[in-house]
Protein backbone atom coordinates (compact mmCIF):
# COMPACT_ATOMS: atom_id res chain seq x y z
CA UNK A 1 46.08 -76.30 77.11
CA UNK A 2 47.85 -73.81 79.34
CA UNK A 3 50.34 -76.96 80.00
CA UNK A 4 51.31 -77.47 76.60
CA UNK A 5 52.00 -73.72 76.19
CA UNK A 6 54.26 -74.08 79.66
CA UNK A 7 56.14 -76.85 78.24
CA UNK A 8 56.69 -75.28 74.98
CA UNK A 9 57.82 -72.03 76.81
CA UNK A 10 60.43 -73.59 78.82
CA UNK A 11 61.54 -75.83 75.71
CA UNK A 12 62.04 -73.11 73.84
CA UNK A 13 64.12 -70.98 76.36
CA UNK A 14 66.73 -73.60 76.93
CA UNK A 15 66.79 -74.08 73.12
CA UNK A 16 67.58 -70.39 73.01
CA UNK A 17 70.01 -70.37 75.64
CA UNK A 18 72.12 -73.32 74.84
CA UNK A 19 71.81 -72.42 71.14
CA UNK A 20 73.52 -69.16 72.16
CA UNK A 21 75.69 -71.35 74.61
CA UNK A 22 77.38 -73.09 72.18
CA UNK A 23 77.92 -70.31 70.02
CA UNK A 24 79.93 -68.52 72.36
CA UNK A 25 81.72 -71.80 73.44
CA UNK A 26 82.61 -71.96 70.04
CA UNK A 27 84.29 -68.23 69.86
CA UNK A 28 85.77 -69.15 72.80
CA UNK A 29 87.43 -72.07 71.26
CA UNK A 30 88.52 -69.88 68.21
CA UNK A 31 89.92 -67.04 71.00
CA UNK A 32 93.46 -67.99 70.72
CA UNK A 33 93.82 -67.72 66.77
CA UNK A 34 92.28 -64.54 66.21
CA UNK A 35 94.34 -63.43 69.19
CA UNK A 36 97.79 -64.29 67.44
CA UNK A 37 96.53 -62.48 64.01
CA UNK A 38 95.62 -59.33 66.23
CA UNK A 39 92.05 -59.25 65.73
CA UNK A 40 90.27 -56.34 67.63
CA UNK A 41 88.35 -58.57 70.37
CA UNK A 42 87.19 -56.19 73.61
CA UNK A 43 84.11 -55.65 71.98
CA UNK A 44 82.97 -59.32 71.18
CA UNK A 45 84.62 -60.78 74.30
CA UNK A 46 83.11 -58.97 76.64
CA UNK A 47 79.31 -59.60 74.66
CA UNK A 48 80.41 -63.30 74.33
CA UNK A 49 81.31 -63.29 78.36
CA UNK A 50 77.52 -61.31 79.09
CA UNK A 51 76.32 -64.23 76.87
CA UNK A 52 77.61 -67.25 78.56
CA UNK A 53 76.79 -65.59 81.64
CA UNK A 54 73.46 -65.38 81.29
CA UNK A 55 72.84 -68.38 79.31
CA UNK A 56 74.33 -70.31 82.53
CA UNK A 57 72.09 -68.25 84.67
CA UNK A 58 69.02 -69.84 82.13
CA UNK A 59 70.35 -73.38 82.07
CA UNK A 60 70.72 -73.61 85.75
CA UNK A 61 67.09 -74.22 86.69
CA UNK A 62 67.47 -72.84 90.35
CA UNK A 63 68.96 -69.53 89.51
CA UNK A 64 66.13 -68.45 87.16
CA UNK A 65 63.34 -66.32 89.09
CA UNK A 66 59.70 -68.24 88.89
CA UNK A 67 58.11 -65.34 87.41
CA UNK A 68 60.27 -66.23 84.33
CA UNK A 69 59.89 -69.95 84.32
CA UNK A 70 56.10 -69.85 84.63
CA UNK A 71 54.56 -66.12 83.75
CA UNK A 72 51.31 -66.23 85.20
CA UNK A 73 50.11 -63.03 85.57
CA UNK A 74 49.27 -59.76 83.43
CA UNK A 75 51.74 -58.13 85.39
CA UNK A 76 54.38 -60.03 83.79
CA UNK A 77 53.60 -59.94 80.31
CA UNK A 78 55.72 -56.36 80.10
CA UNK A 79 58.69 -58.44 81.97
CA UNK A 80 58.14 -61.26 79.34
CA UNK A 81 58.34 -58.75 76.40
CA UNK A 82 61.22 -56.22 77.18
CA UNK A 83 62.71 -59.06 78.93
CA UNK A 84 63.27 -61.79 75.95
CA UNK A 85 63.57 -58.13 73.90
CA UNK A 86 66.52 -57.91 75.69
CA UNK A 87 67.89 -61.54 75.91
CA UNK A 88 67.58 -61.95 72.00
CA UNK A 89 69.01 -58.59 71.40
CA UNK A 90 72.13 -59.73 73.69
CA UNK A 91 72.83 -63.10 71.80
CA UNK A 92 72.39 -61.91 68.49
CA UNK A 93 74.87 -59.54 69.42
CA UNK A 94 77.16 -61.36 71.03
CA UNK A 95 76.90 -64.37 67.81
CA UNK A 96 77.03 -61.34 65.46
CA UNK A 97 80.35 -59.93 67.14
CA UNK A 98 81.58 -63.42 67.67
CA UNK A 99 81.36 -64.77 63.90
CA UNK A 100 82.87 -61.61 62.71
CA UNK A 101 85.79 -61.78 65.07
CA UNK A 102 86.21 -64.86 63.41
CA UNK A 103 87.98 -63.69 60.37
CA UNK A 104 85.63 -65.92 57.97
CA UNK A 105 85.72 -65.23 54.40
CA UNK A 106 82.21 -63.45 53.74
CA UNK A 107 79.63 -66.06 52.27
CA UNK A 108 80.53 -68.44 55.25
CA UNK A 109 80.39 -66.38 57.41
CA UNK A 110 77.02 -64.50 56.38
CA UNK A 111 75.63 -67.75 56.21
CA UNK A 112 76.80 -68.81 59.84
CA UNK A 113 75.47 -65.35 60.81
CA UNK A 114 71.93 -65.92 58.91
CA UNK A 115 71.59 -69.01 60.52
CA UNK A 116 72.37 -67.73 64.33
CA UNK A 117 70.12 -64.95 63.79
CA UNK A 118 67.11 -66.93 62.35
CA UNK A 119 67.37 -69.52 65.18
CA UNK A 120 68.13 -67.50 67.98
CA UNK A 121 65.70 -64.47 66.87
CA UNK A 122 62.61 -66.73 65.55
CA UNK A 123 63.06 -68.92 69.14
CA UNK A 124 62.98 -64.89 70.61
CA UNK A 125 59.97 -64.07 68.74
CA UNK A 126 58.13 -67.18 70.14
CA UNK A 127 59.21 -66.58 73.41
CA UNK A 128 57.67 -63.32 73.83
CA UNK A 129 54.49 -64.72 72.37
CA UNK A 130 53.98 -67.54 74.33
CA UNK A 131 55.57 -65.74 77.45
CA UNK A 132 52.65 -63.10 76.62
CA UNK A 133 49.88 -65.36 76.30
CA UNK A 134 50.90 -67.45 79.42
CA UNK A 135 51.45 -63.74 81.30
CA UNK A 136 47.35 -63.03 79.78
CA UNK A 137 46.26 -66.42 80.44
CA UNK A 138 46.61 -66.78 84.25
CA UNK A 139 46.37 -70.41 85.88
CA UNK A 140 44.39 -69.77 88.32
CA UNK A 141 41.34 -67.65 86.42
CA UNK A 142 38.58 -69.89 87.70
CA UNK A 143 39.15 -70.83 91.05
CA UNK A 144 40.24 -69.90 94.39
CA UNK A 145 42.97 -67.31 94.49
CA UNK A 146 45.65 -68.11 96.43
CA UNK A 147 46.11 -71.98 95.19
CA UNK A 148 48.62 -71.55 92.19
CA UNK A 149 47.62 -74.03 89.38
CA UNK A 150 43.85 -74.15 89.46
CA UNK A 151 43.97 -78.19 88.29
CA UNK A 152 45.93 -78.76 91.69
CA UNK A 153 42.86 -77.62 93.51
CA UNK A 154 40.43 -80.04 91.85
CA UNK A 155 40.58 -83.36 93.65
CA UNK A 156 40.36 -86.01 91.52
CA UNK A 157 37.37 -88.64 92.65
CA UNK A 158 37.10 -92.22 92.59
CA UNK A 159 33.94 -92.83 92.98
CA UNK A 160 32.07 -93.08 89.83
CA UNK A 161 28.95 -91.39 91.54
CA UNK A 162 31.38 -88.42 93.22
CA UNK A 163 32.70 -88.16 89.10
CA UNK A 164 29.18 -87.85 87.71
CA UNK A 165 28.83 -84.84 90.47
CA UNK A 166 32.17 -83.53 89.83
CA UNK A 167 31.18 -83.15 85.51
CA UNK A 168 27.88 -82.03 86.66
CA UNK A 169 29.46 -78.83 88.76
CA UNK A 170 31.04 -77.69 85.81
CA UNK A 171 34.77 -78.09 87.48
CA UNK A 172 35.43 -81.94 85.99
């Protein structure tokens, strides 16, 4: 089970981050226009910028610290929670300031807003749950350790009569 819950952890990070990726690519894009009608833009540049960065920093699967791709112990569950805290908080932000730099008449744009903030918040809210319950949840809870995924350490047997002793051991 603990696999599943990995795989829907990671999916839903990169969903987060490249959700908030393209919404700052898009601002970007929109930069020059609402520089020409004199929009006020330190604010949501400078959010947008922290945004990108760290939304590369996600997508770039070598630059993100292991404790963050795979939580697997209680001591990260308070890194998991202030931590994606903190990321949603930033994008939210940084799509709030973007879409309102904009210049968007007001039901478009509360509805681009809405939208951005129920994707990028409800993909927060399951973040820190499933970061939480993989952080509780430790891989390695029944077995040696220092291995660090406890189905790594079970050798898998061939022999039908090694299998039967294998189920009958309680590990199989």
């Amino acid at each position: 089970m603990r696999p599943y819950i990995q795989f829907i952890y990671a999916t839903l990070l990169r969903l987060q981050a490249g959700c908030a990726a393209v919404l700052c690519l898009a601002f970007l894009t929109c930069l020059p226009g609402a520089v020409r009608e004199g929009a006020a833009l330190k604010g949501p540049l400078l959010l947008n910028g922290a945004a990108l960065l760290v939304c590369v920093v996600i997508l770039a699967p070598n630059l993100v610290p292991t404790w963050v791709k795979r939580p697997g112990h209680f001591v990260h569950a308070a890194g998991m929670i202030l931590g994606h805290w903190a990321l949603t908080s930033l994008f939210l932000s940084a799509a709030t300031a973007s879409i309102v730099s904009l210049g968007l008449d007001e039901t478009p744009s509360r509805v681009i807003t809405t939208g951005a903030a129920s994707i990028l918040g409800g993909s927060g809210a399951a973040l820190m749950l499933t970061g939480l319950i993989l952080s509780v949840w430790t891989s390695d809870h029944h077995l040696d350790r220092h291995t660090p995924y406890a189905l790594d350490a079970v050798p898998i047997p061939h022999d039908p009569m090694e299998l039967r002793a294998l189920r009958r051991s309680g590990l199989g």
